[in-house]
N, C-alpha and C. Protein backbone atom coordinates (compact mmCIF):
# COMPACT_ATOMS: atom_id res chain seq x y z
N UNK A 1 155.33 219.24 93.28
CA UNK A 1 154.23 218.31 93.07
C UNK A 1 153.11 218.62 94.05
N UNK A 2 151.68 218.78 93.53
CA UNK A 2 150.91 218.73 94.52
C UNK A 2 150.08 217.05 94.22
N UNK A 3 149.61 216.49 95.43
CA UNK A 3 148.72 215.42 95.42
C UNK A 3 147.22 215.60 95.84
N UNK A 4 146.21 215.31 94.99
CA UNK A 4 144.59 215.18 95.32
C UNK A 4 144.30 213.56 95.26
N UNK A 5 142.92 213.48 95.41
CA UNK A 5 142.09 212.13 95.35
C UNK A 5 141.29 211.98 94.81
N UNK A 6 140.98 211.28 93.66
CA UNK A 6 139.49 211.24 93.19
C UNK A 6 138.73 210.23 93.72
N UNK A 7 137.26 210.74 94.02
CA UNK A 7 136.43 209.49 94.81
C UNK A 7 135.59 208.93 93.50
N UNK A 8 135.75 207.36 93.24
CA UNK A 8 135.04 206.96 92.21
C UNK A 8 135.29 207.36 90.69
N UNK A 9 134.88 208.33 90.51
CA UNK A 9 135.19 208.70 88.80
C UNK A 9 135.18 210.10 88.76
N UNK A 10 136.28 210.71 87.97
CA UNK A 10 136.50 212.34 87.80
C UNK A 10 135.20 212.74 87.09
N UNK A 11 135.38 214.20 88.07
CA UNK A 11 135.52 214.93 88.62
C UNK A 11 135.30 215.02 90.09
N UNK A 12 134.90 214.07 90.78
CA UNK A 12 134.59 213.84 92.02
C UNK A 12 135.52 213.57 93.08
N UNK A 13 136.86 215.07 93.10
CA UNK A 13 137.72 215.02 94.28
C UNK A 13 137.12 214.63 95.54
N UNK A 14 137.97 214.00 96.34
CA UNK A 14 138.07 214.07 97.88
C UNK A 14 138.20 215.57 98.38
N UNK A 15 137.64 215.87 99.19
CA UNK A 15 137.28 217.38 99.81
C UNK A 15 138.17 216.73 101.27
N UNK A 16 138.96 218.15 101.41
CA UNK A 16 139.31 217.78 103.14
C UNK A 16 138.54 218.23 103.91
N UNK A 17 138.31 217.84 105.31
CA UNK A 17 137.48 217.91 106.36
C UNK A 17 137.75 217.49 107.16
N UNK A 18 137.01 217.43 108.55
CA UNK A 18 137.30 216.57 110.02
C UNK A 18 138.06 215.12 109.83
N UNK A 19 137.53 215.05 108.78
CA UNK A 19 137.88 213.46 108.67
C UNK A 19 139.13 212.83 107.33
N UNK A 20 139.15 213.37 106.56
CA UNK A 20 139.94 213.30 105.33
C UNK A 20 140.80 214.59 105.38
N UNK A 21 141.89 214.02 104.90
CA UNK A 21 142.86 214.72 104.84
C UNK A 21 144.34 214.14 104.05
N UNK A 22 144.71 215.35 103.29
CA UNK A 22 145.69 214.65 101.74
C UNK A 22 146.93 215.05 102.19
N UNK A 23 147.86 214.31 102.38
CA UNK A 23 149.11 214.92 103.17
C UNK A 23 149.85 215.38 101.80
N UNK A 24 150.47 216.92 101.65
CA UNK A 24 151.07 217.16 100.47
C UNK A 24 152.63 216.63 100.43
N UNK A 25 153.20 216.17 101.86
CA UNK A 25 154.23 215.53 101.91
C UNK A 25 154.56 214.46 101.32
N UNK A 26 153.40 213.48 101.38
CA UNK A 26 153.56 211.96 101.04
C UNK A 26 152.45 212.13 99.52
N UNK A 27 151.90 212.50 100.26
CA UNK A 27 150.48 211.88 98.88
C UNK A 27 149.22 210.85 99.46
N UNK A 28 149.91 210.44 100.27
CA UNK A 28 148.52 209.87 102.00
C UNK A 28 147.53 210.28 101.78
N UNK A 29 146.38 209.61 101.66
CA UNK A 29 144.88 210.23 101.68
C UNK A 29 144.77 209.34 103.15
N UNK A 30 144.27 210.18 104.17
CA UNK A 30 144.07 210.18 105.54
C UNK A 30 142.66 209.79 105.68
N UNK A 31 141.83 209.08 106.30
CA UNK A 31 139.91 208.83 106.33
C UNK A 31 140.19 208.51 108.16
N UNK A 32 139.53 209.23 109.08
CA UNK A 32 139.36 208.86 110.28
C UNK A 32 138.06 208.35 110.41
N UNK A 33 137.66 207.24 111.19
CA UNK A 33 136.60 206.88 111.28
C UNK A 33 135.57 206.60 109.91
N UNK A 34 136.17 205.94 109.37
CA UNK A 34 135.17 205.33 108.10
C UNK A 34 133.75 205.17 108.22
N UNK A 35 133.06 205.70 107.56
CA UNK A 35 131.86 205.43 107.18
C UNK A 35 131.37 204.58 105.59
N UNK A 36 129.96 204.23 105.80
CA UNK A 36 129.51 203.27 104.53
C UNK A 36 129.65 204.30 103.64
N UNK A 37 129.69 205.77 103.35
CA UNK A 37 129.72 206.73 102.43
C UNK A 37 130.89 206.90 101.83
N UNK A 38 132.00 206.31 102.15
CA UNK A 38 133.29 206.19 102.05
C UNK A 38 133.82 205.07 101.75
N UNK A 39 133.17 204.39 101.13
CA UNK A 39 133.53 203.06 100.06
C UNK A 39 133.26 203.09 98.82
N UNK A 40 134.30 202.55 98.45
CA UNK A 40 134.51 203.14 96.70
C UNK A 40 135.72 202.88 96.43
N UNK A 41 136.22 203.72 94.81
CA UNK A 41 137.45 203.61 94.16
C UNK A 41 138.29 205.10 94.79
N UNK A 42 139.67 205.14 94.95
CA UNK A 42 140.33 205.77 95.04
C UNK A 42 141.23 206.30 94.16
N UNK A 43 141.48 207.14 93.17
CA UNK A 43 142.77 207.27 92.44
C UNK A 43 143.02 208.62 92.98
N UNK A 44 144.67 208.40 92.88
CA UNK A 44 145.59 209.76 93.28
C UNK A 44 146.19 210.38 92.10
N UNK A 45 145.72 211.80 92.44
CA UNK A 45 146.53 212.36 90.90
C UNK A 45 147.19 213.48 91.40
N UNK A 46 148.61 213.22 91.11
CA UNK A 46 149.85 214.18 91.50
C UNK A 46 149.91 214.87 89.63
N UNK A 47 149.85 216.27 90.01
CA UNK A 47 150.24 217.74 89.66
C UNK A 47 151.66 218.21 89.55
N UNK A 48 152.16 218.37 88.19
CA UNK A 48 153.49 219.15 88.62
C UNK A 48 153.00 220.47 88.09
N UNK A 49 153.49 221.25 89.22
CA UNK A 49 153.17 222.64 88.97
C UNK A 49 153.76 223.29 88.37
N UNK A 50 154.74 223.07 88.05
CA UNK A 50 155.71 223.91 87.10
C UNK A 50 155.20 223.79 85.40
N UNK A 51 155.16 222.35 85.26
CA UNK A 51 154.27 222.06 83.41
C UNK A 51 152.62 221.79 83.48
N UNK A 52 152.28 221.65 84.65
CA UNK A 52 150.65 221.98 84.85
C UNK A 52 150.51 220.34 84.57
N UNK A 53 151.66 219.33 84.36
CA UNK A 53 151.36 217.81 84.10
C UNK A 53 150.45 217.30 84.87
N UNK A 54 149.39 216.45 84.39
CA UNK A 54 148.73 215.34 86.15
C UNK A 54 149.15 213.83 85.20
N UNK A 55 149.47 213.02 86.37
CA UNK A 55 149.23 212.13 86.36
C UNK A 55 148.36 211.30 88.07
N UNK A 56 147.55 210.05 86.82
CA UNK A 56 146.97 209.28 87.73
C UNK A 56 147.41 208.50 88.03
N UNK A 57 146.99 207.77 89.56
CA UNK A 57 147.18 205.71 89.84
C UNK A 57 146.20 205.48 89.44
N UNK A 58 146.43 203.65 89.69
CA UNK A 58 145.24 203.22 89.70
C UNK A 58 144.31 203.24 90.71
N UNK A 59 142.72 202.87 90.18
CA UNK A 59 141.99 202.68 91.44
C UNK A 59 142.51 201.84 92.48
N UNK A 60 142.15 202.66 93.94
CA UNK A 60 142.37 201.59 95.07
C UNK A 60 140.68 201.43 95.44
N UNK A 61 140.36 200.11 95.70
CA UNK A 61 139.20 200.22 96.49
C UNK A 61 139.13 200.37 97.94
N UNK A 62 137.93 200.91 98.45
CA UNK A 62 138.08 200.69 99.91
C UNK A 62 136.81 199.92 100.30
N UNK A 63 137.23 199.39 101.24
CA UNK A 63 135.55 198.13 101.26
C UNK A 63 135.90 197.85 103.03
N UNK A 64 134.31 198.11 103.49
CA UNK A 64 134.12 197.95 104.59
C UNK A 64 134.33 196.45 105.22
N UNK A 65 135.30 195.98 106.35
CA UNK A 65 135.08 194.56 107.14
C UNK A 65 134.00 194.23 107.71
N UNK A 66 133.56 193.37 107.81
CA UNK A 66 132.40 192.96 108.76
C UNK A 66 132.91 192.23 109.90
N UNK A 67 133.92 191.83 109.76
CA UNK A 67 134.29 190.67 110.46
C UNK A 67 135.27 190.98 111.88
N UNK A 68 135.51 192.50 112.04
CA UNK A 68 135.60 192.79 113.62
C UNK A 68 137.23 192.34 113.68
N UNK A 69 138.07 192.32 112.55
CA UNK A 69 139.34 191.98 112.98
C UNK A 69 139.93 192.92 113.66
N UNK A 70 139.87 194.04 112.37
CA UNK A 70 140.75 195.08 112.90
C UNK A 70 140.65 195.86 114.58
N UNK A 71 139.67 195.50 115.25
CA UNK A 71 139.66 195.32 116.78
C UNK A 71 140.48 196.86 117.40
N UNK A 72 140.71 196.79 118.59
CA UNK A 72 141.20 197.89 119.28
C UNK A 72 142.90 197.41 119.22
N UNK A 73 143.54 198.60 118.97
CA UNK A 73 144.91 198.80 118.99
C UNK A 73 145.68 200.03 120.01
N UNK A 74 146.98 199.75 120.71
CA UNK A 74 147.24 200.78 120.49
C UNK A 74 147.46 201.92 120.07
N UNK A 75 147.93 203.71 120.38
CA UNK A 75 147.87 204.49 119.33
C UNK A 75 150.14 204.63 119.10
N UNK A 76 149.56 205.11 117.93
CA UNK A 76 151.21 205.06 117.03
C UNK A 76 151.23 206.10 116.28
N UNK A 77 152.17 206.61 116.12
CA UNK A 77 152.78 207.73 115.73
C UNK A 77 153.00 207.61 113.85
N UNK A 78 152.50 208.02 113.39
CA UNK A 78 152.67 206.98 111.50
C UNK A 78 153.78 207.74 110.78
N UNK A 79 154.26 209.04 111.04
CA UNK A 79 154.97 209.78 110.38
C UNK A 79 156.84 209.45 111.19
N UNK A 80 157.65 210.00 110.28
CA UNK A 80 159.43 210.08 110.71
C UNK A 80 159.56 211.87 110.86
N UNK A 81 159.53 212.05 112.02
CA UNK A 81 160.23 213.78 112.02
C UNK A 81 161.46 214.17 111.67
N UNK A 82 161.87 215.03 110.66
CA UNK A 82 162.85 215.30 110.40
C UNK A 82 164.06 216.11 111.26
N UNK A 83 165.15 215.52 111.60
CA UNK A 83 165.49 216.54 112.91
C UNK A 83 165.70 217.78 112.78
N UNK A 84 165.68 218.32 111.66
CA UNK A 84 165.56 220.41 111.85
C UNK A 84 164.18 220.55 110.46
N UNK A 85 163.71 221.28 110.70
CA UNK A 85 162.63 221.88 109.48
C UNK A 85 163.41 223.47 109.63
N UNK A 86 164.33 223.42 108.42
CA UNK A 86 164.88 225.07 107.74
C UNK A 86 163.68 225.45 107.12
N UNK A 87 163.77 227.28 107.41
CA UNK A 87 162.81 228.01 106.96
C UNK A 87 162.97 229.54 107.00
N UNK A 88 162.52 230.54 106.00
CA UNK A 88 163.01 231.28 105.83
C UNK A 88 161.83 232.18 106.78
N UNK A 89 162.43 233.52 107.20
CA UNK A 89 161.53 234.24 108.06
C UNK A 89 160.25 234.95 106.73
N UNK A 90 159.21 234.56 107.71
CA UNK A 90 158.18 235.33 106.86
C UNK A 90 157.38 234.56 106.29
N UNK A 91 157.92 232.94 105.86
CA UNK A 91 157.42 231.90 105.33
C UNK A 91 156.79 231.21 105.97
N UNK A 92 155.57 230.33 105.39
CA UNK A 92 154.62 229.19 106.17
C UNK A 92 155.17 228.26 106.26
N UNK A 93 154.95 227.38 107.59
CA UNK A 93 156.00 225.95 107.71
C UNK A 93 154.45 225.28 108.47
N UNK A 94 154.49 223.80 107.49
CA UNK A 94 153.16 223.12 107.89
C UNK A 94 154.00 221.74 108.42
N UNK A 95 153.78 221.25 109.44
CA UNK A 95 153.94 220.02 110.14
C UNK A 95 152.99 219.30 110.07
N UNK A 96 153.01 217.53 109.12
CA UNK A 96 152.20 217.51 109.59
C UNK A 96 152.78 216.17 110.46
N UNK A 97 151.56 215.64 111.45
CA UNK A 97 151.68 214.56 112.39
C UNK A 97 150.52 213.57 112.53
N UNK A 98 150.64 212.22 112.55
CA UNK A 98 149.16 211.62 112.28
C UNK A 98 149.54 210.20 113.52
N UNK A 99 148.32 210.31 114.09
CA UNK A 99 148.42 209.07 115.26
C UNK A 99 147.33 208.09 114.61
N UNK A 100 147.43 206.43 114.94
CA UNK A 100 146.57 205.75 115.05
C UNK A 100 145.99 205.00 115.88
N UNK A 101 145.09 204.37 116.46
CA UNK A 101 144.89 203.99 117.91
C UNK A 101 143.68 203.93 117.82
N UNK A 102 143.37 203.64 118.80
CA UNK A 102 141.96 203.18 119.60
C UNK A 102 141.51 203.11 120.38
């Protein structure tokens, strides 16, 4: 399975960058530091690569607070490490790891 994002209405993937990022583990669409350019609908569409299938979710919205809750937090670790990652020599092995905080 691979996982992408559409921003708003297809054809308009989420692009990764400094700030976004699509974990192919989970299917996580990652946004650091939100901006007003980054509000909108979200749908995720997982790929099976083997029958070329997609399916979509539904839209998620994302909508900016005004109201200053979400405030300063400690930072936290969001992922479970698996205790061995097997791998064959020669092969790519991607970790990934995501903190949250403030």
């Amino acid at each position: 399975l691979t996982y992408a994002w559409i921003f708003n209405e297809y054809p308009s993937f989420v692009h990764q960058d400094s700030r976004r990022f699509v974990s192919q583990e989970t299917g996580n669409l990652y946004i650091a530091k939100v901006e007003t350019s980054d509000v909108g609908n979200y749908t995720c569409v997982v790929t099976n690569t083997v029958t070329n299938s997609k399916v979509l979710g539904p839209p998620t919205p994302l909508v900016l607070r005004n109201d200053g809750v979400m405030g300063e937090y400690e930072p936290k670790i969001e992922v479970q490490f698996p205790e061995t990652v097997p791998s064959a020599k020669g092969t790519t092995v991607k970790l990934e790891c995501f903190a949250l905080g403030k």
